[in-house]
Structures are given as C-alpha cells and as structure tokens.
Protein backbone atom coordinates (compact mmCIF):
# COMPACT_ATOMS: atom_id res chain seq x y z
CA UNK A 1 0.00 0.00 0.00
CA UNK A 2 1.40 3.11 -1.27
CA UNK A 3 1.05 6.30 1.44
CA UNK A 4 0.51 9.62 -0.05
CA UNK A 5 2.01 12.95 1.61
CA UNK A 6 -0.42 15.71 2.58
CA UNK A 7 0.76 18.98 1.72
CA UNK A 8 1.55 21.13 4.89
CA UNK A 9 -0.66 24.34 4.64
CA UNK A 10 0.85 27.33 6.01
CA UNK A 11 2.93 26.95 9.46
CA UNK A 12 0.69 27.52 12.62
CA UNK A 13 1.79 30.32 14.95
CA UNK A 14 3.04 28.25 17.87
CA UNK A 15 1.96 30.35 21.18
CA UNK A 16 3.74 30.09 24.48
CA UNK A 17 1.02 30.50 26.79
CA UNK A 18 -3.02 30.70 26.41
CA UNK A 19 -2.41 34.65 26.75
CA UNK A 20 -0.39 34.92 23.93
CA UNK A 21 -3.08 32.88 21.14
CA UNK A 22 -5.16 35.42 22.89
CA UNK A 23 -3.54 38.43 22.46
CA UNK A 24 -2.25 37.20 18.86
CA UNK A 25 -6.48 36.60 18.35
CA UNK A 26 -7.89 40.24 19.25
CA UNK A 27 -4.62 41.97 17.32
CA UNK A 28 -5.65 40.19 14.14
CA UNK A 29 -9.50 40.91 14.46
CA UNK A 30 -9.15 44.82 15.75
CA UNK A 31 -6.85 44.91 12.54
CA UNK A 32 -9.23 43.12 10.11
CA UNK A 33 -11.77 45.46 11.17
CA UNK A 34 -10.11 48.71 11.26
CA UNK A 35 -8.64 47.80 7.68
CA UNK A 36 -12.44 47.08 6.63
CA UNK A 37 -13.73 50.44 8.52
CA UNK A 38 -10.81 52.29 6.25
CA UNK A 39 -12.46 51.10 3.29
CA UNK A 40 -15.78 51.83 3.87
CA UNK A 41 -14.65 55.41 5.68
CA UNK A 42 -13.13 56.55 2.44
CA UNK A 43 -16.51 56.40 0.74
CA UNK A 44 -17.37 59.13 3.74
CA UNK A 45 -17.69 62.80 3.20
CA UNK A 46 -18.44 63.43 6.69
CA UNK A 47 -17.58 62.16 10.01
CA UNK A 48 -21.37 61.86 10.27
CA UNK A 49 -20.97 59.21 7.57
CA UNK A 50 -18.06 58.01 9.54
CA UNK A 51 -20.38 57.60 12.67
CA UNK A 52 -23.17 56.09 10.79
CA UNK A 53 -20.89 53.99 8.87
CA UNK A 54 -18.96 52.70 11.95
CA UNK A 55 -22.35 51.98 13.56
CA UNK A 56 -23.53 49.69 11.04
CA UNK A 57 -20.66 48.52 10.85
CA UNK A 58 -20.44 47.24 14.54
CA UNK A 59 -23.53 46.13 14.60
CA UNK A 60 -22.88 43.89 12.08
CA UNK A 61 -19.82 42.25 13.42
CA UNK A 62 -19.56 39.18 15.49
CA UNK A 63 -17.84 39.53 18.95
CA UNK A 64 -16.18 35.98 20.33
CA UNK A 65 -14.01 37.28 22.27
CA UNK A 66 -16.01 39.92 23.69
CA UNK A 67 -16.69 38.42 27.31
CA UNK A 68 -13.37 36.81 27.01
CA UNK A 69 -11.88 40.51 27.04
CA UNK A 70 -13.19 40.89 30.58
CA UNK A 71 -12.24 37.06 32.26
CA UNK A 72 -8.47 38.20 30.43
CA UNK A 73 -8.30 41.37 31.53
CA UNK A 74 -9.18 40.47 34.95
CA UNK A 75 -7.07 37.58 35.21
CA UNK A 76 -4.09 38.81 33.89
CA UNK A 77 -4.29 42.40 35.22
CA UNK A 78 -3.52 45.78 33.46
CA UNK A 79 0.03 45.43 35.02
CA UNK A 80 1.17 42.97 33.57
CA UNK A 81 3.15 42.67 30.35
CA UNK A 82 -0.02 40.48 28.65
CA UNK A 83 -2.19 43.17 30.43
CA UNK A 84 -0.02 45.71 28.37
CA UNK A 85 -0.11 44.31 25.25
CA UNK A 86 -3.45 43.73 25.44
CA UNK A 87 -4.32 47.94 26.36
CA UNK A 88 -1.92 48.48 23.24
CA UNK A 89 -3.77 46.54 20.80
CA UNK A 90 -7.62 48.19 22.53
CA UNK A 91 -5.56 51.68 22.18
CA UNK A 92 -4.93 51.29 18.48
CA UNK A 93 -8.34 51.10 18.05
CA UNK A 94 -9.15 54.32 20.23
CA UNK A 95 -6.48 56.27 17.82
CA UNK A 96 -8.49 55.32 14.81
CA UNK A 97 -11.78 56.67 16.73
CA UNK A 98 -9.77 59.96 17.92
CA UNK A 99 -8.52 60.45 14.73
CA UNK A 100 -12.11 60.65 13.03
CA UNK A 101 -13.33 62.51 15.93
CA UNK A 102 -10.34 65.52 15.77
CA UNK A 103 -11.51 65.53 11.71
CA UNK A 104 -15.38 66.29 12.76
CA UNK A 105 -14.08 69.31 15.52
CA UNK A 106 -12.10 70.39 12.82
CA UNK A 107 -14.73 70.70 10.02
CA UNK A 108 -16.66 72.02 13.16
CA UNK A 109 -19.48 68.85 12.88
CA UNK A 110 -18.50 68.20 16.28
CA UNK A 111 -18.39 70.34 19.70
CA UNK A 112 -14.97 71.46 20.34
CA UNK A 113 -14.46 69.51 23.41
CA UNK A 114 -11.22 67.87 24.68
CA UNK A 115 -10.53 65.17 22.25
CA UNK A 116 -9.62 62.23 24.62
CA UNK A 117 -12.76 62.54 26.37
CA UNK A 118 -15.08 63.25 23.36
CA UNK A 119 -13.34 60.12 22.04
CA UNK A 120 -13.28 57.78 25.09
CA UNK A 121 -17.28 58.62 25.43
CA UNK A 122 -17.82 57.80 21.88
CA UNK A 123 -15.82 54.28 22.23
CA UNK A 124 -17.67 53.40 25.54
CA UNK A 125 -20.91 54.16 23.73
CA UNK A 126 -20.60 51.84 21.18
CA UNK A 127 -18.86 49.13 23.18
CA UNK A 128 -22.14 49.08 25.81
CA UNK A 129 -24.08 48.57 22.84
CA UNK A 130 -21.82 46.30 21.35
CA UNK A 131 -21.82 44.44 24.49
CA UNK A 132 -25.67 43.89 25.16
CA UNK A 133 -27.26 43.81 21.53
CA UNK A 134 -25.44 40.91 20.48
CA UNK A 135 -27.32 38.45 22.29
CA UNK A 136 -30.46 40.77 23.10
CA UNK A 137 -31.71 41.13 20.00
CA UNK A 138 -31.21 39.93 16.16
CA UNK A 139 -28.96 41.99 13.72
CA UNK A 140 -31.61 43.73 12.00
CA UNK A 141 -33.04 44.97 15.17
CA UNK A 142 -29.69 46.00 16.43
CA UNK A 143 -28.59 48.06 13.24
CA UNK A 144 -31.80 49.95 13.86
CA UNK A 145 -30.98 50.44 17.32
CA UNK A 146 -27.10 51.54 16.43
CA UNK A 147 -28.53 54.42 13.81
CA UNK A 148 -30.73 55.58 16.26
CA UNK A 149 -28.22 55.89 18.93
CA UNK A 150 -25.59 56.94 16.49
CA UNK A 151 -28.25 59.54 15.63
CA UNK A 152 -29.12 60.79 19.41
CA UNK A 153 -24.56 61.04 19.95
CA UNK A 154 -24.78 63.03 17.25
CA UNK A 155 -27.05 65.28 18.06
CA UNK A 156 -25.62 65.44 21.69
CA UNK A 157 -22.05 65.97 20.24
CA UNK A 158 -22.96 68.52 17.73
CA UNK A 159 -21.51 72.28 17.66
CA UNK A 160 -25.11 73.74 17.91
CA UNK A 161 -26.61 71.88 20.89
CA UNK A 162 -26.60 73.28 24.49
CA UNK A 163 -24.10 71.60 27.24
C-alpha cells in the first residue's frame, strides 16, 4: 500500500502561553476590522458618515471574544506585560476613533471639546451597545438600534446643541 504525503498548509503560529493565542487573536481581528472600517470610511464625506458607517458597521460584526476581554483582563491584570499588550492593541483602536473625531471638531461637525474625552465617550458608547445587543436582540433589530443611537450622539455631540 502506497502512502501519499499531505501537503503542509501554512505553518501555525506556535503560542507560548493561552495569553499569547489570545492576544495574537484580538490583534488580528481589531486589525481586520479597522482595515475594513478604512475602506468603507473613504466612501465618507463626513464624520457623520463616519459615525453612521462605523455603527452599522459594529452592529454587524460578530464579537467571540467579547466576554473573554473581561475574564483576560481580569485575570491577567492591566500590570502585567499580557495586560499591556493587550491595552496596546484596545488603544490602536481608540487612535483610529480619535482620529475621526479631531476631523469632525475640525470641520466644526462636532463640539470642540477635549478630544480624549469626546473620544473615550464615543468608544464606551458603542462598546455598551456592542456588548448587550449581540445576544439581546437579532442583527436587524440592532442596526436599527445603532442608527438611532448613532443619531441621538450626534445630536448630543454637535456644535449647535446646548451643554
């Protein structure tokens, strides 16, 4: 009986420790989807489109890892060198949001607040409903609910509303 080879596919990433397939995990999807946003944000006029866009976007993503971001981060600690790389790869993301956010004060579409904050509040918001509507309601249902909150940020962040 003659044995045939299998052809070897490409190499798998050996990891050292569960923390490190982790971390290797969430770098690859937060860079999938940022290179995807960058795509569909150069279609965008406006960071309005951005926000809309962005929404729509999230809502349509699945999350995996999304309670597993809480159990590692608890577990390993912010401390720690896993802990670290994990705030690094979460920070890249907040860039990308800061950097669409310092376009809209720019072009004056958004209130000229401090940046950082304007920024964090705008990641949080879409994280908390990132974090419930995946498993509280189907996608349909949840892209409605995303352009309606993106919709209400808007008009909270927005030059001509009060404080």
């Amino acid at each position: 009986m003659r044995r045939r080879r299998v052809q070897q596919r490409e190499p798998v990433p050996h990891f050292k420790s569960k923390e490190d397939l982790f971390l290797y995990l969430e770098e690859q999807t937060f860079t999938e989807w940022w290179e995807q946003l960058d795509k569909i944000f150069s279609h965008c006029e406006s960071v309005t489109e951005k926000l809309y866009a962005y929404g729509d976007f999230i809502s349509g993503i699945e999350r995996p890892l999304n309670s597993a971001e809480r159990e590692f981060i608890g577990k390993v600690g912010t401390d720690s060198e896993a802990g670290k790389k994990f705030v690094a790869i979460v920070n890249k993301s907040f860039e990308n949001i800061k950097k669409f956010i310092s376009e809209g004060i720019a072009s004056g579409e958004c209130r000229n607040e401090n940046l950082f904050e304007l920024s964090f509040i705008i990641s949080c918001f879409y994280s908390g409903l990132s974090r419930y509507s995946s498993y509280m309601m189907d996608k349909e249902a949840s892209k409605v609910l995303y352009r309606k909150a993106t919709t209400l940020l808007l008009h909270g962040i927005s030059p001509r509303s009060g404080t």
